[in-house]
C-alpha atoms as a PDB file:
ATOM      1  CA  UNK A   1       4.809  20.835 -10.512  1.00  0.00           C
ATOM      2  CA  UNK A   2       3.263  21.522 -13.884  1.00  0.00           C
ATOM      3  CA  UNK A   3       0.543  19.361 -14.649  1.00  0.00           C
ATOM      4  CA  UNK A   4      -1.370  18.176 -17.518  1.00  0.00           C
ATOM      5  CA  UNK A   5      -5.156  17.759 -17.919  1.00  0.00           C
ATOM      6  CA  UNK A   6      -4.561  13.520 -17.665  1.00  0.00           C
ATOM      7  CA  UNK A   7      -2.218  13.997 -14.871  1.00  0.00           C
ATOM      8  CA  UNK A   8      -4.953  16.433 -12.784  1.00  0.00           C
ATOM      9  CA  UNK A   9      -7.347  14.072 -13.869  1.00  0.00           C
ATOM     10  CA  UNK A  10      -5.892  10.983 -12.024  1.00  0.00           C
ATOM     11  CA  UNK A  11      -4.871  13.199  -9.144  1.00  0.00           C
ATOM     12  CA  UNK A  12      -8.176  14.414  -8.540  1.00  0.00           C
ATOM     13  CA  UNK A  13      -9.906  10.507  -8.717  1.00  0.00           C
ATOM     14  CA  UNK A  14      -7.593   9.701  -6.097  1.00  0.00           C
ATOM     15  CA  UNK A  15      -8.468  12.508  -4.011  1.00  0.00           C
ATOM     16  CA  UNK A  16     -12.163  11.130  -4.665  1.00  0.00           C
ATOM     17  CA  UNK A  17     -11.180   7.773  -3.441  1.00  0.00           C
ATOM     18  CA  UNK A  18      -9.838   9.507   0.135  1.00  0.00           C
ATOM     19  CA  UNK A  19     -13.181  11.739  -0.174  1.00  0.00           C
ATOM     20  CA  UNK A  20     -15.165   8.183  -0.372  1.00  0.00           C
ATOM     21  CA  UNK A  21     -13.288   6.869   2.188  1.00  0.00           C
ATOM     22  CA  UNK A  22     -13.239   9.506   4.587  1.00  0.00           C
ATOM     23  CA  UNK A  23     -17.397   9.150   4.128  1.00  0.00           C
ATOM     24  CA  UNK A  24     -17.690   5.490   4.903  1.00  0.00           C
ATOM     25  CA  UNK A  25     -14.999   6.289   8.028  1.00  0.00           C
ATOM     26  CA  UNK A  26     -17.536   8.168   9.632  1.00  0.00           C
ATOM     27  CA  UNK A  27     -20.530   5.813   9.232  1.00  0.00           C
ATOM     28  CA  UNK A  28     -19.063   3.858  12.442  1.00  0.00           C
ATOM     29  CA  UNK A  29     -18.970   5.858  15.755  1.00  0.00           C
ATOM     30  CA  UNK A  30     -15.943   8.231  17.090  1.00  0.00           C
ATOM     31  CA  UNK A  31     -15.761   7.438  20.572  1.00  0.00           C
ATOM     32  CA  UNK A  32     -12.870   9.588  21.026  1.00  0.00           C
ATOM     33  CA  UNK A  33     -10.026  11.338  19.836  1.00  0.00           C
ATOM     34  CA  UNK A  34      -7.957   8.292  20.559  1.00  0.00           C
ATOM     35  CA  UNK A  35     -10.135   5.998  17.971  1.00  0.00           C
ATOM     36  CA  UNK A  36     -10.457   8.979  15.290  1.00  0.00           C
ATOM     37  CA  UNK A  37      -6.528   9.005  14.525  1.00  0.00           C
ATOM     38  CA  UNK A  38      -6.413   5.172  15.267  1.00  0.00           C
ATOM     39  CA  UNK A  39      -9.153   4.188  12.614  1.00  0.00           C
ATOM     40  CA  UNK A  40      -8.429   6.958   9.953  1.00  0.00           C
ATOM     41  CA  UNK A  41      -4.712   6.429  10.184  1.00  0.00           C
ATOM     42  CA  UNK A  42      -5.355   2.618   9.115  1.00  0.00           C
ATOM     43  CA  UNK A  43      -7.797   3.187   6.207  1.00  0.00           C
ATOM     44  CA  UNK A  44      -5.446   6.593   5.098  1.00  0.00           C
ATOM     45  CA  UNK A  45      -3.027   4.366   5.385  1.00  0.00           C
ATOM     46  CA  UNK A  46      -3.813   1.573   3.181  1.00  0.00           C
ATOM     47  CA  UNK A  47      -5.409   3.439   0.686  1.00  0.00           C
ATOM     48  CA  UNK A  48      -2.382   5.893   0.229  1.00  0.00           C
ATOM     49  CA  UNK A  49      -0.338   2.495   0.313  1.00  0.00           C
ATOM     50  CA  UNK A  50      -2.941   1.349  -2.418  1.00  0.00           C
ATOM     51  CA  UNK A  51      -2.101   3.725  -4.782  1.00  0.00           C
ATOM     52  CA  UNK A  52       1.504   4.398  -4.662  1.00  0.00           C
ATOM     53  CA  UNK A  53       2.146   0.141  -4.839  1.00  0.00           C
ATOM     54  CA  UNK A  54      -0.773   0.489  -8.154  1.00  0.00           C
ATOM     55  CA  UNK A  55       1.386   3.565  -9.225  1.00  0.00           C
ATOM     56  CA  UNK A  56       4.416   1.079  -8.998  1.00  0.00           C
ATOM     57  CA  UNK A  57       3.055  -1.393 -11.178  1.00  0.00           C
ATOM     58  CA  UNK A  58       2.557   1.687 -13.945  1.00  0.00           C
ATOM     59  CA  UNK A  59       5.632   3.028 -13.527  1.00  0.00           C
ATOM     60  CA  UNK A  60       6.225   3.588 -17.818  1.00  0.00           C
ATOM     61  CA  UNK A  61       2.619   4.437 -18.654  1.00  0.00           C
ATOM     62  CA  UNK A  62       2.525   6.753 -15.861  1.00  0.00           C
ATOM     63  CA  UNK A  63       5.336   8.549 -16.714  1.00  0.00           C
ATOM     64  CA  UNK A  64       4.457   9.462 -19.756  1.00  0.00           C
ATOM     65  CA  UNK A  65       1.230  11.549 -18.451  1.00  0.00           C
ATOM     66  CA  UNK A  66       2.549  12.885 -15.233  1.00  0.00           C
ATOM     67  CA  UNK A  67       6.473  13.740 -16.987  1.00  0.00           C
ATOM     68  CA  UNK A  68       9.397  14.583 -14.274  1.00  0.00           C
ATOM     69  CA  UNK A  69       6.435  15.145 -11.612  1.00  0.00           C
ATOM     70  CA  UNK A  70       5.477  11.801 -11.421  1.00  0.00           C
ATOM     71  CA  UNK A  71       8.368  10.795  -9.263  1.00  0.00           C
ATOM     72  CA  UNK A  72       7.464  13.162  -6.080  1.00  0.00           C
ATOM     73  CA  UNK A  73       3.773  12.395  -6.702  1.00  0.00           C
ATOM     74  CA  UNK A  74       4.830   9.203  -6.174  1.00  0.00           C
ATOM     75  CA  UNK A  75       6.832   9.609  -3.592  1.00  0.00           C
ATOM     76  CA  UNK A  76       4.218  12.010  -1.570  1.00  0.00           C
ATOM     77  CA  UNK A  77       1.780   8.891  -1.825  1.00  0.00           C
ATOM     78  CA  UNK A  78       4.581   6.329  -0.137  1.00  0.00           C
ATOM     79  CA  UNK A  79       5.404   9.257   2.816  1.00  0.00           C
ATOM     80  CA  UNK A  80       1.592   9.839   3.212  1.00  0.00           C
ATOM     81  CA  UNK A  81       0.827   6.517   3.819  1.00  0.00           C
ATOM     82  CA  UNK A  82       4.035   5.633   5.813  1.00  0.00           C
ATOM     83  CA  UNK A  83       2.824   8.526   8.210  1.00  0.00           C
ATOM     84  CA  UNK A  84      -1.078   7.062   8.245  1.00  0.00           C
ATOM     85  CA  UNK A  85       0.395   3.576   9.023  1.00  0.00           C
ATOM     86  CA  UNK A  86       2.306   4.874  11.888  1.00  0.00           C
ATOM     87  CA  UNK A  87       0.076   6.572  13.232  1.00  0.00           C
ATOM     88  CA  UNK A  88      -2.017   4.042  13.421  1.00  0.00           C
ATOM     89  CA  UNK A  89      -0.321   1.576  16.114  1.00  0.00           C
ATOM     90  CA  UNK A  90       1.368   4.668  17.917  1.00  0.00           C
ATOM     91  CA  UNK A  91      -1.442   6.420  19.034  1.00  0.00           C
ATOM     92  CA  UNK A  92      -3.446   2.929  19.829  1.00  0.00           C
ATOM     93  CA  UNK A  93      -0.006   1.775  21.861  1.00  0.00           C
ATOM     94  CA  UNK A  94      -0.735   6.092  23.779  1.00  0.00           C
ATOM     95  CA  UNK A  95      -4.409   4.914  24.559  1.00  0.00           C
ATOM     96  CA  UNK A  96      -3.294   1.353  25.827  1.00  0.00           C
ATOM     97  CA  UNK A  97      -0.103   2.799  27.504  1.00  0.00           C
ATOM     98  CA  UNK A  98       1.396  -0.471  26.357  1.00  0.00           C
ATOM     99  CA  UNK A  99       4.208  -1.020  23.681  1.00  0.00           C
ATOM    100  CA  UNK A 100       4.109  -4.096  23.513  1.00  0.00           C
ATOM    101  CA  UNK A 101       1.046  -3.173  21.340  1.00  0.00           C
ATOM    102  CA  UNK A 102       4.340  -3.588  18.401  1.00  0.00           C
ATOM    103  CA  UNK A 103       5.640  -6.688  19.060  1.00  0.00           C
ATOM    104  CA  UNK A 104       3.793  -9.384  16.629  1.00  0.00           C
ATOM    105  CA  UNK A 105       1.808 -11.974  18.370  1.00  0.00           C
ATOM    106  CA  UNK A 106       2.885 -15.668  17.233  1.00  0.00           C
ATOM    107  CA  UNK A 107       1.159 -17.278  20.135  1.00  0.00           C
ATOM    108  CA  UNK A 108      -1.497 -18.964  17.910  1.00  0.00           C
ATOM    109  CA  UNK A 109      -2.357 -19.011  14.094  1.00  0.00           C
ATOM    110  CA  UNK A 110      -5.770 -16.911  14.971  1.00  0.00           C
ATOM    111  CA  UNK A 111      -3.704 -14.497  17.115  1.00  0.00           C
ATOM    112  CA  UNK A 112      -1.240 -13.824  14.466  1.00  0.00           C
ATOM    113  CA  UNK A 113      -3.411 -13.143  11.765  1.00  0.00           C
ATOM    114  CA  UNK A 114      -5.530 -11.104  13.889  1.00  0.00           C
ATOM    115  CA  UNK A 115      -2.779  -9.076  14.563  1.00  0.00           C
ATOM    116  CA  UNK A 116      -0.915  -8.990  11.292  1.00  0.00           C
ATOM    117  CA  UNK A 117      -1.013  -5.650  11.556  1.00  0.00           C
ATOM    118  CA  UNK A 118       2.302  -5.742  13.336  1.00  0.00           C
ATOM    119  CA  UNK A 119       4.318  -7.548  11.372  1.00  0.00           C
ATOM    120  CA  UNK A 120       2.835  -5.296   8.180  1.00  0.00           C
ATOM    121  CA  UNK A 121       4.546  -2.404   9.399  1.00  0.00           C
ATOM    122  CA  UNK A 122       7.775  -3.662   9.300  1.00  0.00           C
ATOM    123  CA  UNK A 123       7.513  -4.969   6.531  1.00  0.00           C
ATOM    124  CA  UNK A 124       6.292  -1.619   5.062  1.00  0.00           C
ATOM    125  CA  UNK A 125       9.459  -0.250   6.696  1.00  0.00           C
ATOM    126  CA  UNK A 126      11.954  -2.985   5.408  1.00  0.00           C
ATOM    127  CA  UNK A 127      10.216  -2.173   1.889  1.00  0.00           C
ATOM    128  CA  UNK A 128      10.590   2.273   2.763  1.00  0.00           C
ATOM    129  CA  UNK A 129      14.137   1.551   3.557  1.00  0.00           C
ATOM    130  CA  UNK A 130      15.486  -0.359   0.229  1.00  0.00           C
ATOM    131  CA  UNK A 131      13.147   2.263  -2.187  1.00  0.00           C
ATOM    132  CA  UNK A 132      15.699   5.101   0.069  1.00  0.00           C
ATOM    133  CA  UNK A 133      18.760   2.792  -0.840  1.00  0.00           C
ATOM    134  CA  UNK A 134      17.816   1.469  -4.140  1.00  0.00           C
ATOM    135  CA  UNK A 135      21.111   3.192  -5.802  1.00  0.00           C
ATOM    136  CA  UNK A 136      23.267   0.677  -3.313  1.00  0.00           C
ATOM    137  CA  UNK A 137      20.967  -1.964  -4.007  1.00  0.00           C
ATOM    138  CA  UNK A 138      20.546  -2.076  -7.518  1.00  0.00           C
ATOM    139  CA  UNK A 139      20.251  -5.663  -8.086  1.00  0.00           C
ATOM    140  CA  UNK A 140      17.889  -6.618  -4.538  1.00  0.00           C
ATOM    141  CA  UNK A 141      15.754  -3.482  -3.840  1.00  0.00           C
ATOM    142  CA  UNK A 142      13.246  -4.188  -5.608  1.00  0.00           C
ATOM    143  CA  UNK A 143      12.839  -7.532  -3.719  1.00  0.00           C
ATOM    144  CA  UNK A 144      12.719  -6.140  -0.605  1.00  0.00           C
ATOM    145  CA  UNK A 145      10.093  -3.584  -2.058  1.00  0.00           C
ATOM    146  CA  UNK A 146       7.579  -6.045  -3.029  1.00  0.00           C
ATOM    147  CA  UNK A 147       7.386  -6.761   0.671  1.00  0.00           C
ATOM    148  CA  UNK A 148       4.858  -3.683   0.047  1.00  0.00           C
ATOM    149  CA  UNK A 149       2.354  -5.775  -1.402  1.00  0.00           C
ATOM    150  CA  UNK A 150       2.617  -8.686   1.719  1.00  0.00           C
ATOM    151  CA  UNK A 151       2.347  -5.731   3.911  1.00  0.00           C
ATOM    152  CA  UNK A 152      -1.076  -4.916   2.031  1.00  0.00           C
ATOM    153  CA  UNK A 153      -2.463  -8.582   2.575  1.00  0.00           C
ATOM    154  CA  UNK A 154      -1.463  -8.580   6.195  1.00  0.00           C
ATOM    155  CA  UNK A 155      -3.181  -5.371   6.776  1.00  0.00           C
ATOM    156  CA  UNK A 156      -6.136  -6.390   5.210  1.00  0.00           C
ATOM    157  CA  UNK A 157      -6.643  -9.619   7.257  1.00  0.00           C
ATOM    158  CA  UNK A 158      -5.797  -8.013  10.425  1.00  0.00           C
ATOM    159  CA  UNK A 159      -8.806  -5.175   9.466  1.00  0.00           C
ATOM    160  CA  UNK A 160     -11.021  -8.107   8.287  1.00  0.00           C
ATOM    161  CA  UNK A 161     -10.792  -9.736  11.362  1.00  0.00           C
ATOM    162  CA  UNK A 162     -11.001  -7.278  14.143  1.00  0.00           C
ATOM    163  CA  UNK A 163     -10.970  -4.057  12.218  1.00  0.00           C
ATOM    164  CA  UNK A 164     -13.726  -1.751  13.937  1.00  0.00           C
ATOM    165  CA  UNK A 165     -14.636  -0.054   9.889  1.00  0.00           C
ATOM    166  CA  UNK A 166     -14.315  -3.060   7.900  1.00  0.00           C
ATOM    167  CA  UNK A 167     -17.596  -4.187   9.631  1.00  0.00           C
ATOM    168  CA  UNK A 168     -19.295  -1.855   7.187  1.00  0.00           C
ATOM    169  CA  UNK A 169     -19.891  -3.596   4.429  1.00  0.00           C
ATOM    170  CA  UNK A 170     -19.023  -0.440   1.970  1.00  0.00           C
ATOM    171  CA  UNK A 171     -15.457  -0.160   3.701  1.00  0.00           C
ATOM    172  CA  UNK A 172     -15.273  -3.898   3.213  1.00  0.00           C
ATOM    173  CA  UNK A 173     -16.189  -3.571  -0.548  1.00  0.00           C
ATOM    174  CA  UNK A 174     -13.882  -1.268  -1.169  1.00  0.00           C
ATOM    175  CA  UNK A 175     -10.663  -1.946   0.640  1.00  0.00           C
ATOM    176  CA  UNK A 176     -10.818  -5.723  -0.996  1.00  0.00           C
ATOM    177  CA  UNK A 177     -10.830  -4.276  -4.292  1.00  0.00           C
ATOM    178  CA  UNK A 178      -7.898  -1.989  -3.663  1.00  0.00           C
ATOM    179  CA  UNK A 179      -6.090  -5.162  -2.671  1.00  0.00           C
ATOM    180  CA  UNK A 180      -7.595  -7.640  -5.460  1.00  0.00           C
ATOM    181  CA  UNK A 181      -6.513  -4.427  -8.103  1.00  0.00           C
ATOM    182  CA  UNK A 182      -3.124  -4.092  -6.389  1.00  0.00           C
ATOM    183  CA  UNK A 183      -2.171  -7.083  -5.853  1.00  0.00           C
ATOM    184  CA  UNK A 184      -3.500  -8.153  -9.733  1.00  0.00           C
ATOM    185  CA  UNK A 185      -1.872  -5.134 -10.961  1.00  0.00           C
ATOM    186  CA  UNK A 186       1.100  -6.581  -9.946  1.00  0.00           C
ATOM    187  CA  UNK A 187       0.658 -10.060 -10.997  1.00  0.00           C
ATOM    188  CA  UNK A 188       0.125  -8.637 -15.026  1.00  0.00           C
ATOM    189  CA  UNK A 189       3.099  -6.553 -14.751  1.00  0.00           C
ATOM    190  CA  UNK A 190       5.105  -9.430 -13.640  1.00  0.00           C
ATOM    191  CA  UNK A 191       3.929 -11.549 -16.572  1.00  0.00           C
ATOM    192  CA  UNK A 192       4.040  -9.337 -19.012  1.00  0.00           C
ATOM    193  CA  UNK A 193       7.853  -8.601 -18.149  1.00  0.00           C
ATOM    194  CA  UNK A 194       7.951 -12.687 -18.001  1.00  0.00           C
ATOM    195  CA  UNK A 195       6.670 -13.052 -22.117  1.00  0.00           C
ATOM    196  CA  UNK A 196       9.285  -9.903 -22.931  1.00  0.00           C
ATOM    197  CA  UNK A 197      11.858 -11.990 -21.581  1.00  0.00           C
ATOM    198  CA  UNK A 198      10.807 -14.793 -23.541  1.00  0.00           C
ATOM    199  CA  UNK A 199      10.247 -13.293 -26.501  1.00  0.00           C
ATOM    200  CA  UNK A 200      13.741 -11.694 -26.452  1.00  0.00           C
ATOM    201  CA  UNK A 201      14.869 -14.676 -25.822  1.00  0.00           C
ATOM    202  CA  UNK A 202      13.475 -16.554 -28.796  1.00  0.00           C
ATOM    203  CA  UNK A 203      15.012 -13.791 -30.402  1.00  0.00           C
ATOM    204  CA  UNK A 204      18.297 -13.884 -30.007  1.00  0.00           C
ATOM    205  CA  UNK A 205      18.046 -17.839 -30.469  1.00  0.00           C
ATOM    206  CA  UNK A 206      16.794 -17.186 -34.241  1.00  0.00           C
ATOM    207  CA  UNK A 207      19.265 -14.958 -34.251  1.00  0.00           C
ATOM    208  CA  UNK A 208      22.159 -16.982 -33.137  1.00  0.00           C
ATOM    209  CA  UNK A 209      21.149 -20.035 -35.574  1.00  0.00           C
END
């Protein structure tokens, strides 16, 4: 891929961001080999997931800087963090010997949301699937790929709450902005296509009269 010096640029502060993270991961104990892949697969995982749904939301403007490239930049960030946010629950569900470790837990309101985890990875999956068929789906992917961004809250409150890292505060810091700046990202996009709408809308009623 040929890169510009804007393009590198943005590349290389997210490779900061994984530095930074990677650095606050290892503030909190590895017992084991088990709990290494299980802890750095979650926060890998939701920061690659972090910047390919922010990457989303700039689809145009990024474009233009990154060219053709963009695209499989893109797409390396959604695989990446797909493969972090499996690994996560697969190699806890190997230490527990247990799959039941992926069934979601509605037994209680607490339990769920403790757990939310589970149901976040389908979701992720649901959202994978209709980006794959978005050429048969032309009218609905989309939809389905804004389950993305509900994945991203569930994950969050599932680390919040029993999440062995987000007891640091600097992990804590961090991971809330990633969602407050994802999930805002996508809010402004979504009203700023609103007021094109209704502008073209107003329009074509001047133009019409």
């Amino acid at each position: 891929m040929n890169l510009n010096k804007k393009a590198i640029g943005l590349i290389s502060i997210n490779l900061l961001l994984f530095i930074v993270v990677f650095i606050l991961f290892l503030f909190s104990p590895i017992i084991d080999a088990f709990s290494f892949f299980i802890r750095l697969g979650a926060l890998f995982g939701f920061t690659a997931m972090f910047i390919a749904t922010t990457m989303s939301s700039f689809m145009v403007e990024l474009y233009k800087i990154f060219g053709k490239p963009f695209v499989k930049l893109h797409h390396i960030y959604s695989i990446f963090g797909l493969i972090m946010v499996t690994l996560h629950p697969v190699v806890f569900a190997i230490s527990r010997v247990n799959i039941l470790v992926f069934i979601p837990d509605v037994s209680s309101w607490i339990a769920f949301w403790e757990l939310a985890g589970r149901p976040a990875i389908y979701l992720i999956y649901i959202a994978s699937l209709a980006a794959v068929l978005r050429n048969k789906m032309k009218k609905y992917w989309r939809i389905f790929h804004y389950l993305n961004y509900v994945a991203l809250i569930f994950a969050y409150v599932h680390g919040v709450l029993i999440g062995t890292d987000f007891q640091n505060l600097g992990v804590f810091v961090l991971f809330t902005a990633m969602l407050v700046i994802s999930i805002g990202t996508f809010g402004l996009k979504r009203y700023q296509t609103y007021q094109r709408k209704q502008r073209l809308k107003a329009r074509q009623g001047s133009a019409n009269q």
